[in-house]
Structures are given as structure tokens and as C-alpha cells.
Protein backbone atom coordinates (compact mmCIF):
# COMPACT_ATOMS: atom_id res chain seq x y z
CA UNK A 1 -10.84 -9.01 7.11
CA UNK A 2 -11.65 -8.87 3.36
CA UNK A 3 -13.21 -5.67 3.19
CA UNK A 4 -9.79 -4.50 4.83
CA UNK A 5 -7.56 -6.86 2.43
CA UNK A 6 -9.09 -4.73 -0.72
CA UNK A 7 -8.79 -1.12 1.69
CA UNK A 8 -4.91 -1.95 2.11
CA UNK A 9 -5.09 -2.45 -2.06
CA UNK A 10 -6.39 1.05 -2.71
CA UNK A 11 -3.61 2.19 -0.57
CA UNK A 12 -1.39 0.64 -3.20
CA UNK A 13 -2.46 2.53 -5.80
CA UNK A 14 -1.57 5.26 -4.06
CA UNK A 15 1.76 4.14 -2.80
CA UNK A 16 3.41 1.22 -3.51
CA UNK A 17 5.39 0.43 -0.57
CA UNK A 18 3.32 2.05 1.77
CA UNK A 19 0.90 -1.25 2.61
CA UNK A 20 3.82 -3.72 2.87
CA UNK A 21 5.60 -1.17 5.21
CA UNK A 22 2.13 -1.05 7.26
CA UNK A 23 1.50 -4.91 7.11
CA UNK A 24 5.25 -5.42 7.99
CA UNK A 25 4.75 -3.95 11.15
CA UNK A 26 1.44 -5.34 12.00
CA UNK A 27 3.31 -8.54 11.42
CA UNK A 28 6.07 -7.79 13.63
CA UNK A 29 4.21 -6.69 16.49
CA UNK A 30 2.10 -9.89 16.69
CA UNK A 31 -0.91 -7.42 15.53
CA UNK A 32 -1.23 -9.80 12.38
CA UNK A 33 -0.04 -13.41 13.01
CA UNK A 34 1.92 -14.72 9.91
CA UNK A 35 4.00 -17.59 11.20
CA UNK A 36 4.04 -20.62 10.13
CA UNK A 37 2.86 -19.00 6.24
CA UNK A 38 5.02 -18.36 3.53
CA UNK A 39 3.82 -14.39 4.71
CA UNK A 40 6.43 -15.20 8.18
CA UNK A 41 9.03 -13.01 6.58
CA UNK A 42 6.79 -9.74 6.35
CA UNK A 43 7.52 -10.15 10.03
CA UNK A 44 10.96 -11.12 10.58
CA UNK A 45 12.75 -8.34 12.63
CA UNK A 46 14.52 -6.44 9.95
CA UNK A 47 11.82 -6.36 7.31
CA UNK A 48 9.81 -3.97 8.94
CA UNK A 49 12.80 -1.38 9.13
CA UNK A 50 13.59 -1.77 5.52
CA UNK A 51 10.44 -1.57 4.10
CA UNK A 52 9.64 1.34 5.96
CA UNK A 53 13.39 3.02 4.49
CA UNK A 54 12.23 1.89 1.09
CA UNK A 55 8.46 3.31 1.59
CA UNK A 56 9.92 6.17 2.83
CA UNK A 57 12.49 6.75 -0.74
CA UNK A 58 9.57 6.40 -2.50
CA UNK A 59 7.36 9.19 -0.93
CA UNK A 60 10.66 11.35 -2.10
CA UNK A 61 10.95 10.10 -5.11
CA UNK A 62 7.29 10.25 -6.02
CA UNK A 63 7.53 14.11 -6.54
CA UNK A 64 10.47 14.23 -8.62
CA UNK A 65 9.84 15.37 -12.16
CA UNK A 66 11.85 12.92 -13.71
CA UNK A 67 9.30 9.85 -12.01
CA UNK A 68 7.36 8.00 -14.67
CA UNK A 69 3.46 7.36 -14.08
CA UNK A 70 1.97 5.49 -12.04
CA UNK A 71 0.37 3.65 -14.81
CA UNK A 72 2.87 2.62 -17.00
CA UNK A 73 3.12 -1.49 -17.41
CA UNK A 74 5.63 -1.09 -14.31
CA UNK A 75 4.74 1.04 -11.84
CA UNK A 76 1.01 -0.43 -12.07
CA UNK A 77 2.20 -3.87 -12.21
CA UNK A 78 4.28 -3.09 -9.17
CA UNK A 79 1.23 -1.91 -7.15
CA UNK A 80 -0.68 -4.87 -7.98
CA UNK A 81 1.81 -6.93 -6.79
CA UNK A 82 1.91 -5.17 -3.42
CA UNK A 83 -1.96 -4.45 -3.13
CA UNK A 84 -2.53 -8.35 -3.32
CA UNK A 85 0.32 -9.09 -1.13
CA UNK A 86 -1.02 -6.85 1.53
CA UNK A 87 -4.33 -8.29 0.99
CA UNK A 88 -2.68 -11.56 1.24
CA UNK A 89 -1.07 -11.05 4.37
CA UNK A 90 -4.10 -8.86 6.11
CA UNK A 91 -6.86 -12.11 5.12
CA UNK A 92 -4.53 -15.21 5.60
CA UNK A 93 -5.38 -15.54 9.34
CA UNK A 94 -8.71 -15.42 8.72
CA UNK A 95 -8.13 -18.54 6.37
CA UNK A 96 -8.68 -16.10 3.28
CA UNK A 97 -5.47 -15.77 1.95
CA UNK A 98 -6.54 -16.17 -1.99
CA UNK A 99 -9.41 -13.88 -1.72
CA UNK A 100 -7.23 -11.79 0.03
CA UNK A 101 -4.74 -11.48 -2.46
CA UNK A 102 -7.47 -10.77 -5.03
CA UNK A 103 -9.18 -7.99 -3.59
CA UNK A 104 -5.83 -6.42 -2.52
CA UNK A 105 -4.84 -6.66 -5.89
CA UNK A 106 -8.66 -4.82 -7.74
CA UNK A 107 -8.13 -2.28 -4.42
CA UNK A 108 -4.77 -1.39 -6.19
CA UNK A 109 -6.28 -1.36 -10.11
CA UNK A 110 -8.58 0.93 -8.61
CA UNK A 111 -6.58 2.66 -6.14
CA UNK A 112 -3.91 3.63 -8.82
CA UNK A 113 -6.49 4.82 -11.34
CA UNK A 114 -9.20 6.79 -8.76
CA UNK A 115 -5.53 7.96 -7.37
CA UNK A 116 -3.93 9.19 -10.28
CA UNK A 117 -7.60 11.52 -11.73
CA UNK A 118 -7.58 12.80 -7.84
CA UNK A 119 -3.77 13.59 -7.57
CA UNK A 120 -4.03 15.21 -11.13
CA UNK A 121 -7.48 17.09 -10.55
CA UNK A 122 -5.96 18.63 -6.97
CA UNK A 123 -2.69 19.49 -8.87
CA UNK A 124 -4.62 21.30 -11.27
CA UNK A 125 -6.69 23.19 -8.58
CA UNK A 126 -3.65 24.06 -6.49
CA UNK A 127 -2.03 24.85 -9.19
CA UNK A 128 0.70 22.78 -8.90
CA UNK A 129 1.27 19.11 -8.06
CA UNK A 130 3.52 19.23 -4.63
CA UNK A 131 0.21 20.20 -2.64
CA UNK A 132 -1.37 17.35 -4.17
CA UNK A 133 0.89 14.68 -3.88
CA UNK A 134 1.18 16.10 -0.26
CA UNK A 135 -2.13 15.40 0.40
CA UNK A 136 -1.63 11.84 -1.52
CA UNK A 137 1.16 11.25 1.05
CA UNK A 138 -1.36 11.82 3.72
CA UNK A 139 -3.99 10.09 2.49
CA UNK A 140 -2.19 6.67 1.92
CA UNK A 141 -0.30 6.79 5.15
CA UNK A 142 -3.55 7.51 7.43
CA UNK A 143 -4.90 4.90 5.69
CA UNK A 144 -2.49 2.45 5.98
CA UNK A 145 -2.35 3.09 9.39
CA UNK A 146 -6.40 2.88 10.41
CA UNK A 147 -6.59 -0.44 8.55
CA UNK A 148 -3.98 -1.90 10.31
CA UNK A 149 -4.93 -0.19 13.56
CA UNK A 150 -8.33 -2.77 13.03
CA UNK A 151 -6.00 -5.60 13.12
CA UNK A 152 -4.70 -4.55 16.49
């Protein structure tokens, strides 16, 4: 479960909302049990349905020209707060919900940063970014869903 807590953090750095959206659902369909936790909400029936709305804004968003970087004090803080809470939620049945949190949280420092020299170096060989972020999009969805698929 831990090696998958700091996989679901990497997929922060990529997208921020994309994890919760993925662990939200896991939650929801008993594939990760969180009752009893303070994690229950992630699977409360509407939380998976507006997570998903808000993941999905963001993969629009995300190729406007007009979207700040990924590593500005905010938009890395915010996937650090979502890469540990996804690793939170993905370890805390195993009884690992601290180191959980922590490795979601380095998957996302490293996610963002090993995310943002890929997206650029792809933009730069396609020789534009929408290809690249594409391929981003792609990449953190898959993701999210093979780790969670384990979980199943």
C-alpha cells in the first residue's frame, strides 16, 4: 500500500485533482474502506461526482494560457496537499495513514517537478504545448486509474 500511497502522489504533481477524484471513487465503491476515519467523506455519495466535475475543470483549465505554473507557492502547495491526502486515504487501511500521507505528499514534490521538465521538454519537441499536456492528461489519468485498480 505505501509504494502505491507515494504512486497516487506523483499523480499529483501532475494533476491536482486527479488522485482525490480516483481515491473518491475507490472509496465509494467499497474498493478502499474509509469509514469510521476522518477519510469517510472521500466516500460519501456526492463527493465522488464533484470531485470528478472539479478534476475534470481543471484538465480544461490546465491548457489555458492565462494558467499560472505549477510551481508557484500555490499551485505546488495545492498538490502537496492532495498527493498526501491521497496517500493518506490509499495507506490508512493498511494502518499507515501517516506514512501514507508522507509519501503521497514527496510523490507530489516530485511528481510536479519530474512533471513540469517532461511537459516542457515534449512541448518543445512537438512544438507546441497542447500535444504535451495531452499526453500529461493521459498519463495522470491511466495512472490514477491502475493504482486504484490494485486496491480493487
Amino acid at each position: 500500500m505505501m509504494i502505491l500511497a507515494f504512486f497516487i502522489g506523483i499523480v499529483a504533481g501532475l494533476r491536482a485533482l486527479t488522485p482525490i477524484a480516483a481515491v473518491s471513487w475507490a472509496a465509494h465503491l467499497g474498493w478502499l474502506p474509509l469509514q469510521g476515519t476522518w477519510l469517510s467523506f472521500l466516500g460519501a455519495t456526492i463527493t465522488p461526482f464533484v470531485v470528478t466535475a472539479l478534476a475534470l475543470v481543471e484538465l480544461v483549465t490546465d491548457k489555458l494560457p492565462a494558467t499560472p505554473s505549477r510551481k508557484i507557492p500555490m499551485q505546488f502547495g495545492a498538490r502537496i496537499l492532495t498527493g498526501a491526502l491521497a496517500g493518506a486515504a490509499i495507506a490508512t487501511p493498511a494502518g499507515g495513514m501517516l506514512p501514507g500521507l508522507f509519501l503521497g505528499a514527496v510523490g507530489a514534490v516530485i511528481g510536479t517537478l519530474a512533471g513540469a521538465a517532461m511537459r516542457a521538454r515534449l512541448a518543445q519537441a512537438f512544438g507546441k504545448d497542447l500535444p504535451a499536456a495531452l499526453l500529461e492528461d493521459a498519463i495522470a489519468i491511466g495512472g490514477a486509474i491502475l493504482i486504484i485498480s490494485r486496491l480493487a
